[in-house]
PDB file of N, CA and C in Angstrom:
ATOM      1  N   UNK A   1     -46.067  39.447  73.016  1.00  0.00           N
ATOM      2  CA  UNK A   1     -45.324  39.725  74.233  1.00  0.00           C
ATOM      3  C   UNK A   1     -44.038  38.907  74.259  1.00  0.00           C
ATOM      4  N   UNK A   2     -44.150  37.730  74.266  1.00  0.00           N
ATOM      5  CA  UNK A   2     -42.935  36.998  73.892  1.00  0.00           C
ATOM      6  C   UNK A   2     -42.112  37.126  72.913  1.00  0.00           C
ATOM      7  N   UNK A   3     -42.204  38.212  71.789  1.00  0.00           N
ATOM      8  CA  UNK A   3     -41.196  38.580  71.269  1.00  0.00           C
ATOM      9  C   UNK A   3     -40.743  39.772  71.892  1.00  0.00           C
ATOM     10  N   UNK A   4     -41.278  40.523  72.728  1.00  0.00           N
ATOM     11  CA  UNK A   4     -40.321  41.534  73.552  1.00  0.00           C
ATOM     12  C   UNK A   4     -39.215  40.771  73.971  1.00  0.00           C
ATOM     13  N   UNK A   5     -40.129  39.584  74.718  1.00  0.00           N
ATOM     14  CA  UNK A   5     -38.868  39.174  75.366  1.00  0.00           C
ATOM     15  C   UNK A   5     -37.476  39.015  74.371  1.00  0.00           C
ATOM     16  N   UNK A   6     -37.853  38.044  73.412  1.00  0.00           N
ATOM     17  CA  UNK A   6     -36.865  37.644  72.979  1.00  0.00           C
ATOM     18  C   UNK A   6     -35.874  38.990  72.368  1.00  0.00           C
ATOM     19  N   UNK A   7     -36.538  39.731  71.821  1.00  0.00           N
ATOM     20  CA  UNK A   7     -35.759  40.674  71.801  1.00  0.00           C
ATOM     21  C   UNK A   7     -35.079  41.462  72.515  1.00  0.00           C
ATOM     22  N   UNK A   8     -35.112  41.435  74.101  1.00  0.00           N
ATOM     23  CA  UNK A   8     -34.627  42.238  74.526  1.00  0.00           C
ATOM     24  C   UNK A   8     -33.210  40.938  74.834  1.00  0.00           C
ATOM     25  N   UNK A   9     -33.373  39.840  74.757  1.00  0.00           N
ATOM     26  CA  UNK A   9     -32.690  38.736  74.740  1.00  0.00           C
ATOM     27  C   UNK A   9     -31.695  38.704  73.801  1.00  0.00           C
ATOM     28  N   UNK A  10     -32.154  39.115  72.793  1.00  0.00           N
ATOM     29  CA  UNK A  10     -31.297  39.285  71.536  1.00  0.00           C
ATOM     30  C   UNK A  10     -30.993  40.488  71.517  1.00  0.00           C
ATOM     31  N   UNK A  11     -31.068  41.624  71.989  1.00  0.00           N
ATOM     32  CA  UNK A  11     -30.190  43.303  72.433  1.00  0.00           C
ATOM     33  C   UNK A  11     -28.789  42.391  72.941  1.00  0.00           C
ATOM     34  N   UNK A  12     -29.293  41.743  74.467  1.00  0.00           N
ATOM     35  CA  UNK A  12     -28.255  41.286  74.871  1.00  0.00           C
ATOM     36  C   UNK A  12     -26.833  40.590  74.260  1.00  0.00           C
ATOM     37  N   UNK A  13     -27.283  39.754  73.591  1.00  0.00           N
ATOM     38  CA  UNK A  13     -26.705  39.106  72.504  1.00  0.00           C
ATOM     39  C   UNK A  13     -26.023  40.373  71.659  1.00  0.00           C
ATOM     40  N   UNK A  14     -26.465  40.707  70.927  1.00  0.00           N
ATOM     41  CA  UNK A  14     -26.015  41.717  69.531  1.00  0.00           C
ATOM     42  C   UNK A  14     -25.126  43.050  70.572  1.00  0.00           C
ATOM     43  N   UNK A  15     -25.536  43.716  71.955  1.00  0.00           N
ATOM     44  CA  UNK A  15     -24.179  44.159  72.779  1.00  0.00           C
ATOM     45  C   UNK A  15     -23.227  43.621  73.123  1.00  0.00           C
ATOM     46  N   UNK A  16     -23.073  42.193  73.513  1.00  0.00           N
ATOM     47  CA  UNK A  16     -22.188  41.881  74.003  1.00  0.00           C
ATOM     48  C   UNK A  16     -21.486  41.648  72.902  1.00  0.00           C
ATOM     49  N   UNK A  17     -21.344  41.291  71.827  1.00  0.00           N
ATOM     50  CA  UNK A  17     -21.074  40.913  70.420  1.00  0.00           C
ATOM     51  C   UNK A  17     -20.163  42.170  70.284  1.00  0.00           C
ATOM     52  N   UNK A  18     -21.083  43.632  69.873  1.00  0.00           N
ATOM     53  CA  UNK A  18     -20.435  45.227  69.854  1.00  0.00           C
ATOM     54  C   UNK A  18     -19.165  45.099  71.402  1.00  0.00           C
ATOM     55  N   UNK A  19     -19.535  44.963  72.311  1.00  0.00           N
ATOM     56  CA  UNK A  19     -18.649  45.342  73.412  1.00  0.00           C
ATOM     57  C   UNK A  19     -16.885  44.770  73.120  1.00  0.00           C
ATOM     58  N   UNK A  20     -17.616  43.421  72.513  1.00  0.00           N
ATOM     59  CA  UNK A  20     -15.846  42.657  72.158  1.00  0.00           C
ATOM     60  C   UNK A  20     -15.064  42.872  71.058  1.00  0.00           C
ATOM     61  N   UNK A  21     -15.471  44.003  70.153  1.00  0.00           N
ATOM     62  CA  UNK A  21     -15.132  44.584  69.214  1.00  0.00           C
ATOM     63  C   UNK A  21     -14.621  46.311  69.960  1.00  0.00           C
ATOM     64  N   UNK A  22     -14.853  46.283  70.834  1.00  0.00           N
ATOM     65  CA  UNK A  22     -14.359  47.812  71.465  1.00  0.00           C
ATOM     66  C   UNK A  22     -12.902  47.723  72.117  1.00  0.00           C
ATOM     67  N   UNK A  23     -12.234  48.044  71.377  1.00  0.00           N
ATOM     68  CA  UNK A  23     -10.674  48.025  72.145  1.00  0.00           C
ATOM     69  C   UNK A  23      -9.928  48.520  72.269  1.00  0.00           C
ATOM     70  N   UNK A  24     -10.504  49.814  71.610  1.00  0.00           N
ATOM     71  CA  UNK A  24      -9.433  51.293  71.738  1.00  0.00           C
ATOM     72  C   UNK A  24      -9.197  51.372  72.849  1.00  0.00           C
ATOM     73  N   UNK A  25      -8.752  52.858  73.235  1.00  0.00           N
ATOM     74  CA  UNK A  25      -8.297  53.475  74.753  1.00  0.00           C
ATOM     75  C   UNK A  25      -9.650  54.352  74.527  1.00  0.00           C
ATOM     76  N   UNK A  26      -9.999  54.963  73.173  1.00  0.00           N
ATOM     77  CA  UNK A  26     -11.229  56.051  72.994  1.00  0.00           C
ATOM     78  C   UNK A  26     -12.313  55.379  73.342  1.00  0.00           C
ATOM     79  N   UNK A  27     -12.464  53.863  72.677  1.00  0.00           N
ATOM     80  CA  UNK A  27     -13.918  53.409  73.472  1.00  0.00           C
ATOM     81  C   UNK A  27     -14.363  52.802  74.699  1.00  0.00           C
ATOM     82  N   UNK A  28     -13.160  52.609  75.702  1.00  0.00           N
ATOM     83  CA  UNK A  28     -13.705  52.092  76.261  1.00  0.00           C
ATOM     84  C   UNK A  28     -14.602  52.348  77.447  1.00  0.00           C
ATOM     85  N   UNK A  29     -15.037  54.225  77.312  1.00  0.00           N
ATOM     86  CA  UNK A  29     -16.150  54.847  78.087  1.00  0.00           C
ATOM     87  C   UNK A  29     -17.450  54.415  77.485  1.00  0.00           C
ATOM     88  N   UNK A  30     -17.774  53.985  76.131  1.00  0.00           N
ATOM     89  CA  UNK A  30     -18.952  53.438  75.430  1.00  0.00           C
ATOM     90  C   UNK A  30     -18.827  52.524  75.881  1.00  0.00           C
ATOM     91  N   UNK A  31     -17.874  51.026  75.760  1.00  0.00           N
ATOM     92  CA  UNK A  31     -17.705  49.784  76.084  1.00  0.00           C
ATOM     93  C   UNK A  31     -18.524  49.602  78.125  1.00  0.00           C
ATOM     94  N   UNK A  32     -18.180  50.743  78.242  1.00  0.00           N
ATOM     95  CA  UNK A  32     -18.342  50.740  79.876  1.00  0.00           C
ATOM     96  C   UNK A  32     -20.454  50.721  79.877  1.00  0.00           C
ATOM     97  N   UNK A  33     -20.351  52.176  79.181  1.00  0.00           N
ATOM     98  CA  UNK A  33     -21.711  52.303  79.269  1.00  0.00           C
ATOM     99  C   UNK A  33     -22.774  51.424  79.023  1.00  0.00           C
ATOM    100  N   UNK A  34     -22.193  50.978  77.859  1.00  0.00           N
ATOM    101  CA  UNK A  34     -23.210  49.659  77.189  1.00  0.00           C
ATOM    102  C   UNK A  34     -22.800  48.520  78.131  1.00  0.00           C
ATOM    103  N   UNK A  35     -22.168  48.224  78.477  1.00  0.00           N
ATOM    104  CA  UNK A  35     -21.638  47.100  79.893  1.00  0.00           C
ATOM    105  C   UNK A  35     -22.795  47.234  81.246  1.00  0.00           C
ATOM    106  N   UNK A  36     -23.305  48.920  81.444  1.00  0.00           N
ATOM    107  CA  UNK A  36     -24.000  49.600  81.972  1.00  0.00           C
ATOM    108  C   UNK A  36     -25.803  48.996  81.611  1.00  0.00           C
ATOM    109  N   UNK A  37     -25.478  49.358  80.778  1.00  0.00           N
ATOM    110  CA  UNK A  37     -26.982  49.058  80.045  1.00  0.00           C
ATOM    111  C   UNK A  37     -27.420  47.657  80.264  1.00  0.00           C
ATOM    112  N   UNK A  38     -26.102  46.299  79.909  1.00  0.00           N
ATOM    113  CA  UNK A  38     -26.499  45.337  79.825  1.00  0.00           C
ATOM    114  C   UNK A  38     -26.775  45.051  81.146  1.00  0.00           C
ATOM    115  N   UNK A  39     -26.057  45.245  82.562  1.00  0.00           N
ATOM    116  CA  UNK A  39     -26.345  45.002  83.745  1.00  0.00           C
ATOM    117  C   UNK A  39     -27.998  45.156  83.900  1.00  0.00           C
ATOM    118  N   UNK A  40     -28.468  46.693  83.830  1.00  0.00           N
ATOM    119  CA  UNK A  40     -29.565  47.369  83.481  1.00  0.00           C
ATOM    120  C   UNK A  40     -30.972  46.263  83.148  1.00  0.00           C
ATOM    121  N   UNK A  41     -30.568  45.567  81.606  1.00  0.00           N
ATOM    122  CA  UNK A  41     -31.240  44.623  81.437  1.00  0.00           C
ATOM    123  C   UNK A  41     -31.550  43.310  82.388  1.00  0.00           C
ATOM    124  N   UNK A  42     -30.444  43.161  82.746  1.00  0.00           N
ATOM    125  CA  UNK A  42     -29.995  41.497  83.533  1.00  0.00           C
ATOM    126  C   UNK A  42     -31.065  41.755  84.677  1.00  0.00           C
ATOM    127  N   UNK A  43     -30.875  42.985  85.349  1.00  0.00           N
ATOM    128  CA  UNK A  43     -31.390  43.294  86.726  1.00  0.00           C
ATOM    129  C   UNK A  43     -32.955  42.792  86.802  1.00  0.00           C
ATOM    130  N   UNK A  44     -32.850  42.297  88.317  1.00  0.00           N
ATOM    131  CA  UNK A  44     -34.215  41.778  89.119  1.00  0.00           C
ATOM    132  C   UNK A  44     -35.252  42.749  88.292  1.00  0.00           C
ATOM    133  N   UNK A  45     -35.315  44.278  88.822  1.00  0.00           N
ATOM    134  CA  UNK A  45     -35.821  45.279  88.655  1.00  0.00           C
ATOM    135  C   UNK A  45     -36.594  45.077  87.176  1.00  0.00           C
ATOM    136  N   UNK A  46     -35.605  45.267  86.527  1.00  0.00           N
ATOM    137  CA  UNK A  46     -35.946  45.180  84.941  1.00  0.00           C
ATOM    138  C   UNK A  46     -36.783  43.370  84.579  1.00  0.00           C
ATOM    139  N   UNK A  47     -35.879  42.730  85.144  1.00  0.00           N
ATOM    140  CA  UNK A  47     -36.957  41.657  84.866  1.00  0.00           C
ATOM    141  C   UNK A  47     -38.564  41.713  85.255  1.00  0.00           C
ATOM    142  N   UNK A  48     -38.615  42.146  86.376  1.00  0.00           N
ATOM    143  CA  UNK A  48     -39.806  42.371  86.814  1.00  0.00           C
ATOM    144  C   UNK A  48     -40.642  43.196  85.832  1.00  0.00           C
ATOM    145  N   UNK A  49     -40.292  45.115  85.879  1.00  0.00           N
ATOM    146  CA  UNK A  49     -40.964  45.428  84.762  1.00  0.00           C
ATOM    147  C   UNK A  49     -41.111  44.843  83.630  1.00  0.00           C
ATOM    148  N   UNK A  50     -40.336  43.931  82.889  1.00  0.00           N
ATOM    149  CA  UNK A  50     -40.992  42.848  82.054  1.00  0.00           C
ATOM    150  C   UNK A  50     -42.149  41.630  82.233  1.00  0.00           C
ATOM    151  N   UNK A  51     -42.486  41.383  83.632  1.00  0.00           N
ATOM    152  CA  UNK A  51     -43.030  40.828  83.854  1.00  0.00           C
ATOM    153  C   UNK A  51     -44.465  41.409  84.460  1.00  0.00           C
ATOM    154  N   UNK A  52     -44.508  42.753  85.028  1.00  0.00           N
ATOM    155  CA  UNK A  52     -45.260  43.693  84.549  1.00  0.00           C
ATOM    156  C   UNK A  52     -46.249  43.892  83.642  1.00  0.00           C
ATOM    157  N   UNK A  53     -45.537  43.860  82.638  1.00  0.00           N
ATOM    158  CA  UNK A  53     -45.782  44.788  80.766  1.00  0.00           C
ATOM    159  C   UNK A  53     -46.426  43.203  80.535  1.00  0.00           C
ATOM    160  N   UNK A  54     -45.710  41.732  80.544  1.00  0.00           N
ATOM    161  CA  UNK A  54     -46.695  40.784  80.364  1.00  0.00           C
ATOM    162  C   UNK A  54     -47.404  40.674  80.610  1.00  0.00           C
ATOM    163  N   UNK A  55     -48.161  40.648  82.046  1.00  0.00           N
ATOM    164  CA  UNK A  55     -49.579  40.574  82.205  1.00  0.00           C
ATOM    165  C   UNK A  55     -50.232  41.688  81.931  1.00  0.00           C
ATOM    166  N   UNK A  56     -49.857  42.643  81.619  1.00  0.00           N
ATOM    167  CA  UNK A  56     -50.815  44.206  81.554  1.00  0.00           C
ATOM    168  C   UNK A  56     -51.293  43.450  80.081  1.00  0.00           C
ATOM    169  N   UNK A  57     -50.142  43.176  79.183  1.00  0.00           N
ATOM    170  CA  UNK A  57     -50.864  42.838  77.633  1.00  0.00           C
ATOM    171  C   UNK A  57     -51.623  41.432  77.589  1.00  0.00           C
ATOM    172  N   UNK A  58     -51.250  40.365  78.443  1.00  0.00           N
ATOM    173  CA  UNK A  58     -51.877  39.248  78.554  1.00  0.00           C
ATOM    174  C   UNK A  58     -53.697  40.091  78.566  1.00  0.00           C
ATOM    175  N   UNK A  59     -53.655  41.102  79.619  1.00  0.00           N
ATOM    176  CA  UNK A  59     -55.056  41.249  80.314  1.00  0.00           C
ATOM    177  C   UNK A  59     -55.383  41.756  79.063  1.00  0.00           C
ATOM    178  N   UNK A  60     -54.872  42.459  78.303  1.00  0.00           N
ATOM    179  CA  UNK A  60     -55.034  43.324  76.952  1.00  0.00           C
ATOM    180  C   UNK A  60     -55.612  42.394  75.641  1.00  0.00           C
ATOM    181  N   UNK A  61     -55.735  40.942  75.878  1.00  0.00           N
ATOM    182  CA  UNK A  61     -54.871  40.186  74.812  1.00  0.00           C
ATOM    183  C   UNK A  61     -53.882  40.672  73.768  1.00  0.00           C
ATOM    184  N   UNK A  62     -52.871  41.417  74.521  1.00  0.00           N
ATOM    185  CA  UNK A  62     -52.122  42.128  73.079  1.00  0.00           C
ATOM    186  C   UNK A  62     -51.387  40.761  73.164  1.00  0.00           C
ATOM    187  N   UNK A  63     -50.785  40.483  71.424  1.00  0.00           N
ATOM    188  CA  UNK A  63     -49.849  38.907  71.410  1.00  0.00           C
ATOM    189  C   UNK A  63     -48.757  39.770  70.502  1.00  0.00           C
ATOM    190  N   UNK A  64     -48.280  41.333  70.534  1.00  0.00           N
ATOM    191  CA  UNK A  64     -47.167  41.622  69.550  1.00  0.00           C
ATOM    192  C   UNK A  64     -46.492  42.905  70.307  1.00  0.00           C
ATOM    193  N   UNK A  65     -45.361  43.001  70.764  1.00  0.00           N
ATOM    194  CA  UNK A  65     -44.839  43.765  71.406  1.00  0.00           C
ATOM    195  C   UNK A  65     -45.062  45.675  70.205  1.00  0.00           C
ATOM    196  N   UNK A  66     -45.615  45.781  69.290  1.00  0.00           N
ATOM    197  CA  UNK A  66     -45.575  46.797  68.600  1.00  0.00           C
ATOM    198  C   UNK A  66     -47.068  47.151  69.186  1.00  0.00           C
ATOM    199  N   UNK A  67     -47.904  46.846  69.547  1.00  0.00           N
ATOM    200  CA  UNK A  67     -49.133  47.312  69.834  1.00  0.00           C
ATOM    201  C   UNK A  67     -49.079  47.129  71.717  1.00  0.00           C
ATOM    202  N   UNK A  68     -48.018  46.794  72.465  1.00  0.00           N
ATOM    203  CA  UNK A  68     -47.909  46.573  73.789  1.00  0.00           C
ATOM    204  C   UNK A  68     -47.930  47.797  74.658  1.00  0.00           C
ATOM    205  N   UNK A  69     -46.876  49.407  73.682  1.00  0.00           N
ATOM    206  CA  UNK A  69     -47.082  50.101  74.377  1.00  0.00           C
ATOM    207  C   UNK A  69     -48.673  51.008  74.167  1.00  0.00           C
ATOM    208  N   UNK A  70     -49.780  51.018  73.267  1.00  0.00           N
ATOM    209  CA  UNK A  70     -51.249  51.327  73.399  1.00  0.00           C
ATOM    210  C   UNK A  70     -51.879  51.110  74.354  1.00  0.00           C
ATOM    211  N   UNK A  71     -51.322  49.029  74.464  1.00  0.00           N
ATOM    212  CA  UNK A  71     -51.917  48.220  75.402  1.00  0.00           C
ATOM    213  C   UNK A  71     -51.980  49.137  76.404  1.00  0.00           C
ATOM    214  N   UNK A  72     -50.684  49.598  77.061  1.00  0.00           N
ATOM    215  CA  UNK A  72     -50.555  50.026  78.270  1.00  0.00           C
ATOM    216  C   UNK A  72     -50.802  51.068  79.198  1.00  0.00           C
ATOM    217  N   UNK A  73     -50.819  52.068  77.841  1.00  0.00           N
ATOM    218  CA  UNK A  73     -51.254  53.430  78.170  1.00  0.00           C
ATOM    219  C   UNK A  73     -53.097  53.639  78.098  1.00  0.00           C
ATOM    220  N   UNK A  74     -53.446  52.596  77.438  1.00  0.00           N
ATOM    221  CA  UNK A  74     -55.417  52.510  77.302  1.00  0.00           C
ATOM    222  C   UNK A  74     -55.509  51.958  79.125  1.00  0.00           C
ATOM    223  N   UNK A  75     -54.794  51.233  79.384  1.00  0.00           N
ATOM    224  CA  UNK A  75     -54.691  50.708  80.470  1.00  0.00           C
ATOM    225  C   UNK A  75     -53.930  52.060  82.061  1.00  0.00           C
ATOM    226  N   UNK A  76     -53.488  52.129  81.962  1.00  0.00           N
ATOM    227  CA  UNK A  76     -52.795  53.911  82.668  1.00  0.00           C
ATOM    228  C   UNK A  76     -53.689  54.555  82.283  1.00  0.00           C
ATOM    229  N   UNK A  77     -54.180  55.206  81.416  1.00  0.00           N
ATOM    230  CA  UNK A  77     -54.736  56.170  81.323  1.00  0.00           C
ATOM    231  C   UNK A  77     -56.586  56.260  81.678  1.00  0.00           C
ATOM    232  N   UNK A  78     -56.814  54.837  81.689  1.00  0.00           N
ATOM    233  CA  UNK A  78     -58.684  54.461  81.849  1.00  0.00           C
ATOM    234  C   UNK A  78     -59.424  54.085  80.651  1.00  0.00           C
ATOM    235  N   UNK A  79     -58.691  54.127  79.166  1.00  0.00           N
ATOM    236  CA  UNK A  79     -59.662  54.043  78.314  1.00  0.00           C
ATOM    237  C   UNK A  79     -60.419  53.295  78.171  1.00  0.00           C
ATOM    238  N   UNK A  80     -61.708  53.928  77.220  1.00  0.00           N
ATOM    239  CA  UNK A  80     -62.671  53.124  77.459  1.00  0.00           C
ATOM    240  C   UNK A  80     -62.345  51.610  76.665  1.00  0.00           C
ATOM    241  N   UNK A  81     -63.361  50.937  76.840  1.00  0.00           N
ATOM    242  CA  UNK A  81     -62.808  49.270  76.383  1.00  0.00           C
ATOM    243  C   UNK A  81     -64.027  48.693  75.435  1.00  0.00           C
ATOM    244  N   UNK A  82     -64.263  48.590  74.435  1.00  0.00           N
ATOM    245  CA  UNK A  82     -65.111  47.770  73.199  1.00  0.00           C
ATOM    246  C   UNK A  82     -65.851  47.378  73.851  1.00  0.00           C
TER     247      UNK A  82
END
């Protein structure tokens, strides 16, 4: 789970990086969007659904964001449990 985080930590990072390389007049509707996106991330909202998705996999013991979305949907959906 804690590498979701960090990764979505490091999206942040590796856009803002792309955004300061955008300097045409053509990009700067992408530059905007992805500016879009990063807000997106930053937001209360979004933090929360991250904080969400942690305890759903905590309850899961999932410990790897590649098996988090199973976690979640065995969990949504009722499956049965070992």
């Amino acid at each position: 789970v804690f590498v979701f985080f960090l990764d979505t930590d490091r999206a942040l990072v590796l856009l803002e990086e792309y955004c300061k390389k955008l300097r045409k007049p053509e990009e700067q509707q992408l530059k905007k969007a992805i500016r879009k996106v990063m807000g997106i991330f930053k937001s209360s909202l979004f933090q929360a659904l991250l904080g969400s998705f942690k305890k759903k996999a905590t309850r899961h013991g999932t410990t790897s964001h590649t098996s988090l979305p199973a976690a979640l949907a065995c969990d949504d959906l009722g499956c049965l449990k070992d």
